[in-house]
C-alpha atoms as a PDB file:
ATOM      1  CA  UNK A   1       0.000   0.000   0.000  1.00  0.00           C
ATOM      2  CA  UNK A   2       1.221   3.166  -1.082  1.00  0.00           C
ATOM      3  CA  UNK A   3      -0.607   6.082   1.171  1.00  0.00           C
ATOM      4  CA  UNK A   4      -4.071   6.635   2.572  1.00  0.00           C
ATOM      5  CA  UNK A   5      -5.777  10.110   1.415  1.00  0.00           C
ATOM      6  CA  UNK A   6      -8.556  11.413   3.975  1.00  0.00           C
ATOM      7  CA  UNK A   7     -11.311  14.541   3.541  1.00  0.00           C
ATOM      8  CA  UNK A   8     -11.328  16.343   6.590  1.00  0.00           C
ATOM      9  CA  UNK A   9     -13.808  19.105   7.530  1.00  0.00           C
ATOM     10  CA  UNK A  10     -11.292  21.129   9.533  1.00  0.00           C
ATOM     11  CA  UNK A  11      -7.500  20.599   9.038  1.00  0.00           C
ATOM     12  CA  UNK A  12      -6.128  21.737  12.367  1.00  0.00           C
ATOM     13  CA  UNK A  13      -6.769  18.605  14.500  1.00  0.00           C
ATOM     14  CA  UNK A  14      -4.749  16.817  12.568  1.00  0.00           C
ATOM     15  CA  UNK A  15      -1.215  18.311  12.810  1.00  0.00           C
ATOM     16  CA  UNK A  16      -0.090  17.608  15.959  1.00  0.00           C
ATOM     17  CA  UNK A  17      -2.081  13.854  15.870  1.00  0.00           C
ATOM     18  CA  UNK A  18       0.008  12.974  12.802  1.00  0.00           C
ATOM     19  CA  UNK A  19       3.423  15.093  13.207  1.00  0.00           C
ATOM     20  CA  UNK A  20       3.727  15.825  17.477  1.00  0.00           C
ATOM     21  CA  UNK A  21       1.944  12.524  18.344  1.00  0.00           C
ATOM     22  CA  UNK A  22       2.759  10.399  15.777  1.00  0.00           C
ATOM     23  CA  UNK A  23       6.306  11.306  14.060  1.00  0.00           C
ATOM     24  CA  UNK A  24       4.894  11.848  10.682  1.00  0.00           C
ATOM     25  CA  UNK A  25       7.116  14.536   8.737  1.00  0.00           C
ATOM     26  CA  UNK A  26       6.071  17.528   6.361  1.00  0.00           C
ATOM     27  CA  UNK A  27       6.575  16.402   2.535  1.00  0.00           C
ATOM     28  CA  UNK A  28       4.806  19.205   1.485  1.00  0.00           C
ATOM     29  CA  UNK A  29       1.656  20.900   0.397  1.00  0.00           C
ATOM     30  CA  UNK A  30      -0.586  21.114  -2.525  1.00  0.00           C
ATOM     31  CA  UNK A  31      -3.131  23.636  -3.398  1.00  0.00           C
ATOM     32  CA  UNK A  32      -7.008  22.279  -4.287  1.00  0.00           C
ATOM     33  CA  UNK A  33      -8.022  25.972  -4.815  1.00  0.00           C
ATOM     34  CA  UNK A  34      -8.011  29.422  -3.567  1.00  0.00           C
ATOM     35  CA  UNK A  35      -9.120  27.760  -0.162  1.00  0.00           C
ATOM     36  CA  UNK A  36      -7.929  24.500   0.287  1.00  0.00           C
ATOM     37  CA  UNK A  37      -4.803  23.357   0.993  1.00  0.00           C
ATOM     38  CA  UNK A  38      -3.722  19.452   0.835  1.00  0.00           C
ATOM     39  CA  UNK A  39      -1.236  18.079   3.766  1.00  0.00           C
ATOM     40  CA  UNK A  40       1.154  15.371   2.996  1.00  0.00           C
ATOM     41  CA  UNK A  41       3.157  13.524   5.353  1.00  0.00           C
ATOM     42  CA  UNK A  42       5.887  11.173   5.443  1.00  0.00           C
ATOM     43  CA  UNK A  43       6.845   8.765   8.460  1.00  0.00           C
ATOM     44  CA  UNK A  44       9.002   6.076   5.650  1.00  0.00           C
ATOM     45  CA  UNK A  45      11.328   7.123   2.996  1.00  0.00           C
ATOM     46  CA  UNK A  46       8.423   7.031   0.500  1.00  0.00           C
ATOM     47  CA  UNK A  47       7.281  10.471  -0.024  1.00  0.00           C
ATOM     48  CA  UNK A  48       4.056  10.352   1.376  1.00  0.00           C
ATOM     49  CA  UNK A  49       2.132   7.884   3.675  1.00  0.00           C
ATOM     50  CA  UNK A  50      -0.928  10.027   4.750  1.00  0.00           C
ATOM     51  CA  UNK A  51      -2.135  13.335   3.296  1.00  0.00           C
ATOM     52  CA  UNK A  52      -5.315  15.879   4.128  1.00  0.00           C
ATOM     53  CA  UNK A  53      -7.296  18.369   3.034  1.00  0.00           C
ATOM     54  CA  UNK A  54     -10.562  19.932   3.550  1.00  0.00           C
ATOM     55  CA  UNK A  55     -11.816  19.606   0.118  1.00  0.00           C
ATOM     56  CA  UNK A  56     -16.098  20.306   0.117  1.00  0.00           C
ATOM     57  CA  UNK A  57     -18.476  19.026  -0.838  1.00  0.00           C
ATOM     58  CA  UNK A  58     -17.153  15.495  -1.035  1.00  0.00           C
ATOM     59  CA  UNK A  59     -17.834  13.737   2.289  1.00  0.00           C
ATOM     60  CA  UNK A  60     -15.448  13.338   5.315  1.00  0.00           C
ATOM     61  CA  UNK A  61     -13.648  10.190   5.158  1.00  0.00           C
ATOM     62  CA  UNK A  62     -11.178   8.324   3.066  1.00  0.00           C
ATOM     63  CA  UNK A  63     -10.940  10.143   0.155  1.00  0.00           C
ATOM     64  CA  UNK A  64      -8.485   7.787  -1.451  1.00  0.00           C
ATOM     65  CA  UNK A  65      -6.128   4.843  -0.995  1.00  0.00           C
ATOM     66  CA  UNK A  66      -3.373   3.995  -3.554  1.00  0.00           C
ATOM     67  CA  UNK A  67      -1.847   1.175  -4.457  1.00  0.00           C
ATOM     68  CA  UNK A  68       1.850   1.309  -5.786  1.00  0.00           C
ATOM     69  CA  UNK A  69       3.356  -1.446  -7.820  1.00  0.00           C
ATOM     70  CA  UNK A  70       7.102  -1.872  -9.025  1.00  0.00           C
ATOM     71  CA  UNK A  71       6.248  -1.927 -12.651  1.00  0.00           C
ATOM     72  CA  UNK A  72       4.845   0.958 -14.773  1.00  0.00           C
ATOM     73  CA  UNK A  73       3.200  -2.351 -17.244  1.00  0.00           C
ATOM     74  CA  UNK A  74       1.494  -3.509 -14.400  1.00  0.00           C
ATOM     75  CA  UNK A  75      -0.254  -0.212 -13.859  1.00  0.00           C
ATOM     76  CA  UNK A  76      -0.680   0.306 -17.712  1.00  0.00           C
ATOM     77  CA  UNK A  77      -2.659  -3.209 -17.772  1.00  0.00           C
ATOM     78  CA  UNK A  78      -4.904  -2.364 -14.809  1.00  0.00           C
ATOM     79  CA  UNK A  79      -5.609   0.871 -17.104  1.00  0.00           C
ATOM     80  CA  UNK A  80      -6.318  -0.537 -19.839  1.00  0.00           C
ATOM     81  CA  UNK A  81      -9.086  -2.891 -17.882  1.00  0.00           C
ATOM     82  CA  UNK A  82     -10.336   0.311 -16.029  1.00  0.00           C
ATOM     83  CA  UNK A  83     -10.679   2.273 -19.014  1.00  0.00           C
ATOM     84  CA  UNK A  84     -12.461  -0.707 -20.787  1.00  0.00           C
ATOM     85  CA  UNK A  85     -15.718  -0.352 -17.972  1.00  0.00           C
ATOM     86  CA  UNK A  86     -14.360  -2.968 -15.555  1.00  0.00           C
ATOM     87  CA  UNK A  87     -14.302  -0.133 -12.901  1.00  0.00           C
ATOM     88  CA  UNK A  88     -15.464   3.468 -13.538  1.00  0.00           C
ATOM     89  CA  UNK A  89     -12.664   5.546 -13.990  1.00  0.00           C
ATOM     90  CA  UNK A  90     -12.554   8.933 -11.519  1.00  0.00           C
ATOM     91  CA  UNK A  91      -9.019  10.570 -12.904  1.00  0.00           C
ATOM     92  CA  UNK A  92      -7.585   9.580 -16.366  1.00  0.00           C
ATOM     93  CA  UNK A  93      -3.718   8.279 -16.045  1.00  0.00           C
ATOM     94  CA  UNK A  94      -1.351  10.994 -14.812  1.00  0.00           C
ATOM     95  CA  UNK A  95       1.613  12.099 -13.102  1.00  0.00           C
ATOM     96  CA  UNK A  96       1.623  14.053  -9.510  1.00  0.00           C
ATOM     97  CA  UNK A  97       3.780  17.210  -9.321  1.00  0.00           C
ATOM     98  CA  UNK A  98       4.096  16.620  -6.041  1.00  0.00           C
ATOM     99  CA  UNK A  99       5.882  13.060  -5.302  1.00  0.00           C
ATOM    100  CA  UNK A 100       6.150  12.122  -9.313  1.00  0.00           C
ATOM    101  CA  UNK A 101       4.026   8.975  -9.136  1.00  0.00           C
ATOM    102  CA  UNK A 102       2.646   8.052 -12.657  1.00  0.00           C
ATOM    103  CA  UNK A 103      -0.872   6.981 -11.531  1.00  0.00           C
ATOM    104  CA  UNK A 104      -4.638   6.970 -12.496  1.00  0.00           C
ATOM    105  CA  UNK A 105      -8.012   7.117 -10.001  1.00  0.00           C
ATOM    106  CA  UNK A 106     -11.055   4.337  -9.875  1.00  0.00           C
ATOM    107  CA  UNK A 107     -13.756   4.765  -8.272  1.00  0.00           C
ATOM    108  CA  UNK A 108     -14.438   1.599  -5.897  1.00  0.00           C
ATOM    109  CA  UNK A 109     -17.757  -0.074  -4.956  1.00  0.00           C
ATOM    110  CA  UNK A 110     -18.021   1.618  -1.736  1.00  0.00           C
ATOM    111  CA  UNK A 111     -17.913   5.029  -3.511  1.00  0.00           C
ATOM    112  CA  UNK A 112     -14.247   6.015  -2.519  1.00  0.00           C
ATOM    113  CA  UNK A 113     -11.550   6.207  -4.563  1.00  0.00           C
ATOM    114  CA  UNK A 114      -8.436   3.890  -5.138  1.00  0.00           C
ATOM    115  CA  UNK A 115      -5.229   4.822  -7.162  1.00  0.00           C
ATOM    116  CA  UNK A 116      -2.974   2.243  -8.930  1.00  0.00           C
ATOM    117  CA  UNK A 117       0.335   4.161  -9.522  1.00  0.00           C
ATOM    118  CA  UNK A 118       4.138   3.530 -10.043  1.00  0.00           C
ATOM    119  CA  UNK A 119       7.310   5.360  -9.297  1.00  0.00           C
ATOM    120  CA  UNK A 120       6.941   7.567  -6.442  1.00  0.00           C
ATOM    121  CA  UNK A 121       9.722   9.879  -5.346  1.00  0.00           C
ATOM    122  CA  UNK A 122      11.586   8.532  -2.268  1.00  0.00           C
ATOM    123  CA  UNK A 123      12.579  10.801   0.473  1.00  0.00           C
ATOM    124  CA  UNK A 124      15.950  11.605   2.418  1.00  0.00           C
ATOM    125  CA  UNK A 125      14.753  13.273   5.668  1.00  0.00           C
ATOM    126  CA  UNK A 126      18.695  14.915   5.798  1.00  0.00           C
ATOM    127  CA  UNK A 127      18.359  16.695   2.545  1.00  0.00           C
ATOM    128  CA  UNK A 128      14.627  17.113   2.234  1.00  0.00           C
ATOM    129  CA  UNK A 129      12.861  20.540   2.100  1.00  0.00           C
ATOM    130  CA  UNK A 130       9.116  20.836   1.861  1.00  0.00           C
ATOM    131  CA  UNK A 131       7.649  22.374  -0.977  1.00  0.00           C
ATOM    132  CA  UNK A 132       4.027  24.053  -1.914  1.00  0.00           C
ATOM    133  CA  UNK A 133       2.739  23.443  -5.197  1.00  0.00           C
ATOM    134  CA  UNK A 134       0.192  24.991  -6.882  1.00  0.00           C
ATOM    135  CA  UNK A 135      -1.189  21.998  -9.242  1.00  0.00           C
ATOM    136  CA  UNK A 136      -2.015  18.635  -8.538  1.00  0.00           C
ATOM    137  CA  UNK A 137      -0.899  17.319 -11.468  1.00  0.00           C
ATOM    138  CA  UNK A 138       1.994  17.592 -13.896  1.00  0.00           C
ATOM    139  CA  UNK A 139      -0.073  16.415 -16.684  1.00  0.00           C
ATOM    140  CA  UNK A 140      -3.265  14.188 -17.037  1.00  0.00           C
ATOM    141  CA  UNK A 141      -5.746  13.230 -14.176  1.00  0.00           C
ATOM    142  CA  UNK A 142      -8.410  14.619 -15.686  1.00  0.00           C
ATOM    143  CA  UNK A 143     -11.520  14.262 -13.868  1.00  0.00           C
ATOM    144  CA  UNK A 144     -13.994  11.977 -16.125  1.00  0.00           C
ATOM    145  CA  UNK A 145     -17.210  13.303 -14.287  1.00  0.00           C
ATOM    146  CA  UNK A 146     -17.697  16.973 -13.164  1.00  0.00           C
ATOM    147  CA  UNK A 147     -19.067  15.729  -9.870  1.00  0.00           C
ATOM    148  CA  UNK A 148     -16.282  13.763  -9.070  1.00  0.00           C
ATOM    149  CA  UNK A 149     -14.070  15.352  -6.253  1.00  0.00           C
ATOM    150  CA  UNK A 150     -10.083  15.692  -7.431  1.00  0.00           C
ATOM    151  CA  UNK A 151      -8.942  14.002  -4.642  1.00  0.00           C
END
């Protein structure tokens, strides 16, 4: 399992659960709009384990979960099968500005959203410096349905 994505109503709890309490560390943040600001957090060298953000109107809760594999075919093939109807697809195939990962969204029975994705930056906590970035994306993950969060 790559990293767990929740929807929070109000950020602030979560800071010193995840970073004081916890030992999670600052990867960096991304910018869902003029408002909304996504938290991600590292406690491995992966570059994020758990990230937040108030994002309305999508519902409190797990957002999304991804799923990272060790071989970009392997993620192409569960594309192609997505794409094809065999799940309804939520963002197109992408990359992340943020940690790099090559990636695209389903949408799961239970209404959340799980990511299949491959080659996420690592992290050295020595050298590291978060960052802020204003996109989500680099390219692709394109939302297929207007009412579908970007998440």
């Amino acid at each position: 399992m790559g990293h767990a994505f929740q929807i929070v109503r109000d950020p602030a709890p979560y800071q010193p659960l995840y970073e004081d309490i916890l030992g999670f560390r600052l990867s960096d943040h991304i910018e869902f709009g003029p408002e909304i600001l996504g938290t991600f957090l590292h406690c491995n060298p992966r570059h994020h384990s758990f990230a937040y953000a108030p994002i309305p109107p999508a519902p409190q809760g797990v957002g999304h979960l991804m799923f990272e594999v060790d071989d970009l075919d392997l993620v192409g093939r569960a594309w192609d099968k997505v794409a094809d109807g065999a799940a309804p697809v939520a963002l197109t195939f992408g990359k992340h500005s943020n940690d790099e990962m090559l990636s695209f969204y389903a949408v799961a029975p239970s209404g959340f959203q799980v990511e299949c994705g491959y080659g996420g930056k690592l992290i050295d906590d020595e050298t590291w410096t978060p960052s802020r970035y204003d996109v989500t994306s680099s390219w692709g993950h394109k939302r297929t349905d207007p009412n579908i969060p970007e998440i």
